[in-house]
C-alpha atoms as a PDB file:
ATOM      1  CA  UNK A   1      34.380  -3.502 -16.673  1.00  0.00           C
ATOM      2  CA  UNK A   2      35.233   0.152 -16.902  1.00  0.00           C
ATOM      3  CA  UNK A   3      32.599   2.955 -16.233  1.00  0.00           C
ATOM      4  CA  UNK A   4      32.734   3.814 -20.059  1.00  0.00           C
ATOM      5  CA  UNK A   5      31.487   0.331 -21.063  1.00  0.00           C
ATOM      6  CA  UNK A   6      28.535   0.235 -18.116  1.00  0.00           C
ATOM      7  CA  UNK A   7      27.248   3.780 -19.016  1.00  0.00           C
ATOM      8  CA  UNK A   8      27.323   1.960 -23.065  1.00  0.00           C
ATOM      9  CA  UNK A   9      25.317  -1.623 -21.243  1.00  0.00           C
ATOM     10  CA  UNK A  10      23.070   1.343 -19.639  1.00  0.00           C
ATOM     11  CA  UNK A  11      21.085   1.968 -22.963  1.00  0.00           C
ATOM     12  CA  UNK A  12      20.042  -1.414 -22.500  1.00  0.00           C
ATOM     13  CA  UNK A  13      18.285  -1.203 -19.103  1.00  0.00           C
ATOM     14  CA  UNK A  14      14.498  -0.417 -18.880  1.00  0.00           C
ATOM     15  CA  UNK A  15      13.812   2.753 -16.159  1.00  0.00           C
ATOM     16  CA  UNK A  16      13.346   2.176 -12.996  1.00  0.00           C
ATOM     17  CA  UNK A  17       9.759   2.555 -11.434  1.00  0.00           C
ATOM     18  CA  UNK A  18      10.257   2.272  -7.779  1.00  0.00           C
ATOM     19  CA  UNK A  19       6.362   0.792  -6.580  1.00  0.00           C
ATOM     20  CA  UNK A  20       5.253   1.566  -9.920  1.00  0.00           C
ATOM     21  CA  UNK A  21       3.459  -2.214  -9.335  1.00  0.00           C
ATOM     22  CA  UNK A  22       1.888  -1.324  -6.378  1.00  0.00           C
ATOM     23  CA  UNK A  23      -0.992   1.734  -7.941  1.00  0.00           C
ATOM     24  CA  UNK A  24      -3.746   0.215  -9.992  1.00  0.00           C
ATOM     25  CA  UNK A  25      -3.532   1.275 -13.197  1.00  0.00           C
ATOM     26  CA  UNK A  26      -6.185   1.960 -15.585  1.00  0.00           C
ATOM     27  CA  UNK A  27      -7.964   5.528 -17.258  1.00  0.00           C
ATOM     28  CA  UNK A  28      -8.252   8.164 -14.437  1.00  0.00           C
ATOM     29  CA  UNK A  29     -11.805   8.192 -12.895  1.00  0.00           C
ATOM     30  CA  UNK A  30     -13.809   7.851 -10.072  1.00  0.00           C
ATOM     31  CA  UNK A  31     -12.605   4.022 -10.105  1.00  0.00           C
ATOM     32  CA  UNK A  32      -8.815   4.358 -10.239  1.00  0.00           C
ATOM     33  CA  UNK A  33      -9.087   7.282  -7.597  1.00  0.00           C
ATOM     34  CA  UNK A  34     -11.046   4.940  -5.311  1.00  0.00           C
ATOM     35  CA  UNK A  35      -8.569   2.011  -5.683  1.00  0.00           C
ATOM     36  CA  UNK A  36      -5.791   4.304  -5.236  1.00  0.00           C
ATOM     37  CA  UNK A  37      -7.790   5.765  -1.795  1.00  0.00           C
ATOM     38  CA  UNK A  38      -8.316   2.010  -0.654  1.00  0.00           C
ATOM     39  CA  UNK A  39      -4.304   0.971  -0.938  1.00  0.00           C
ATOM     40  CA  UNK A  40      -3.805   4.125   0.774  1.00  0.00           C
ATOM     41  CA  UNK A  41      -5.955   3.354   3.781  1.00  0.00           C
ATOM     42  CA  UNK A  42      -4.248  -0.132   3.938  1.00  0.00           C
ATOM     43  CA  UNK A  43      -0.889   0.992   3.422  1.00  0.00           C
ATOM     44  CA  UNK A  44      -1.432   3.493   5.987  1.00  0.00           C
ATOM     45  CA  UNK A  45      -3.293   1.184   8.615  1.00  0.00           C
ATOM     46  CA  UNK A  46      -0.889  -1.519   8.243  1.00  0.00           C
ATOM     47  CA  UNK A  47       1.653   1.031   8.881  1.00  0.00           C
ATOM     48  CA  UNK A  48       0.219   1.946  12.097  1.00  0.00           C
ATOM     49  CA  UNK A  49      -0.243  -1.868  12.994  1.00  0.00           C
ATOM     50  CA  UNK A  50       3.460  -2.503  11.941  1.00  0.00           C
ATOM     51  CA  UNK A  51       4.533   0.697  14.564  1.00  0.00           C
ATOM     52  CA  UNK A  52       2.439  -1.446  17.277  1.00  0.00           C
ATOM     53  CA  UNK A  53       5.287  -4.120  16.586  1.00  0.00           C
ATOM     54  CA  UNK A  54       3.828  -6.632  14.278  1.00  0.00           C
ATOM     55  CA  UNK A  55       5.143  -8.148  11.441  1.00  0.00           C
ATOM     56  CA  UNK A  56       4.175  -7.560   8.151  1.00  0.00           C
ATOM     57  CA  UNK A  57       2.364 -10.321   7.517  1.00  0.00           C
ATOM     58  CA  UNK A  58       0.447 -10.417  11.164  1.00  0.00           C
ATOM     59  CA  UNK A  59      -0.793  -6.713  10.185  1.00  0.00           C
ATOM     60  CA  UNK A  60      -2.461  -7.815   6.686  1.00  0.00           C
ATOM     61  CA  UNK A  61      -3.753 -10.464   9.010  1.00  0.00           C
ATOM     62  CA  UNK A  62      -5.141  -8.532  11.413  1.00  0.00           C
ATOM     63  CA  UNK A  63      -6.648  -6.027   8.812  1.00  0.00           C
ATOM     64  CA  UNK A  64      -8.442  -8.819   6.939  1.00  0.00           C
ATOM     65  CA  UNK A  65      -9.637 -10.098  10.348  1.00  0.00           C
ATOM     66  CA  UNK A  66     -11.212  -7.126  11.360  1.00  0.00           C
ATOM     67  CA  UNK A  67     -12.657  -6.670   7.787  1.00  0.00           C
ATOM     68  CA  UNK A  68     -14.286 -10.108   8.374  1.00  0.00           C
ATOM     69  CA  UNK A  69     -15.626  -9.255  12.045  1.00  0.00           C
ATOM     70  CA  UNK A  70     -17.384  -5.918  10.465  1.00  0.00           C
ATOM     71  CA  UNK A  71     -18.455  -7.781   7.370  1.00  0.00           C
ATOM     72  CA  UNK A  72     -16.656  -4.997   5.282  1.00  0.00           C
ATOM     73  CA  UNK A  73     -13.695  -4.832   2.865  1.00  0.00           C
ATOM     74  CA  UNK A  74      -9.995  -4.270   4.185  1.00  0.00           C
ATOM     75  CA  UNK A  75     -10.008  -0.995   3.339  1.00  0.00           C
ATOM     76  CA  UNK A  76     -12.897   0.059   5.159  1.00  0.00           C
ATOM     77  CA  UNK A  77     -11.123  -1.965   8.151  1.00  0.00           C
ATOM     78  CA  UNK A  78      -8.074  -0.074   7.515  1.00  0.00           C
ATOM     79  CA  UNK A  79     -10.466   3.319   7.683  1.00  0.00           C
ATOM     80  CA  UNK A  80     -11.932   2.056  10.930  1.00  0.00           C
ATOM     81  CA  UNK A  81      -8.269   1.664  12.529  1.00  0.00           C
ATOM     82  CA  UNK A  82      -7.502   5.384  11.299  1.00  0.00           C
ATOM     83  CA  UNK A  83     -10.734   6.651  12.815  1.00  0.00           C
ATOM     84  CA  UNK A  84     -10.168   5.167  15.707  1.00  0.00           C
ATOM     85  CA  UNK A  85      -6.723   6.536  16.536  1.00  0.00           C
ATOM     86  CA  UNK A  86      -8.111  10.168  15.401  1.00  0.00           C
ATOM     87  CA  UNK A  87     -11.373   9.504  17.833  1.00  0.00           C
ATOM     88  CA  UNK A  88     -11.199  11.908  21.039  1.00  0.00           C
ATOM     89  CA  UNK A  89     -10.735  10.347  24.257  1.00  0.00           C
END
């Protein structure tokens, strides 16, 4: 196929919304903000798990362990994590 046909075929194609799945979505709010501040501390906390060395799925793991020890959600796990890595020593 030539570039003249693709760029024809491209009309076609739906845009691309890199992650687009991964924000709740909903009317903005208190509610959405909070879900959006709660995959943030995840994202970030499982970030800082995954720079430790573990896999993806070991770092959920470990996030929704902790959450269970502290009888809390995962994001207030994930919050914990941050806190403690800002704590002074």
């Amino acid at each position: 196929m030539n570039t003249t046909c693709l760029n024809r075929l491209d009309r076609f194609r739906p845009a691309s919304q890199v992650d687009q799945h991964l924000w709740p979505a909903g009317p903005p709010g208190p509610a959405l903000s909070a879900a959006r501040a709660d995959l943030a501390a995840v994202d970030r906390a499982a970030g800082v798990l995954l720079e430790r060395g573990m896999p993806a799925e070991a770092a959920l793991a470990d996030l929704r362990r902790r959450a269970e020890l502290a009888g809390t959600s995962i994001a207030a796990a994930g919050r914990a994590l941050l806190a403690e890595l800002n704590a002074p020593s």
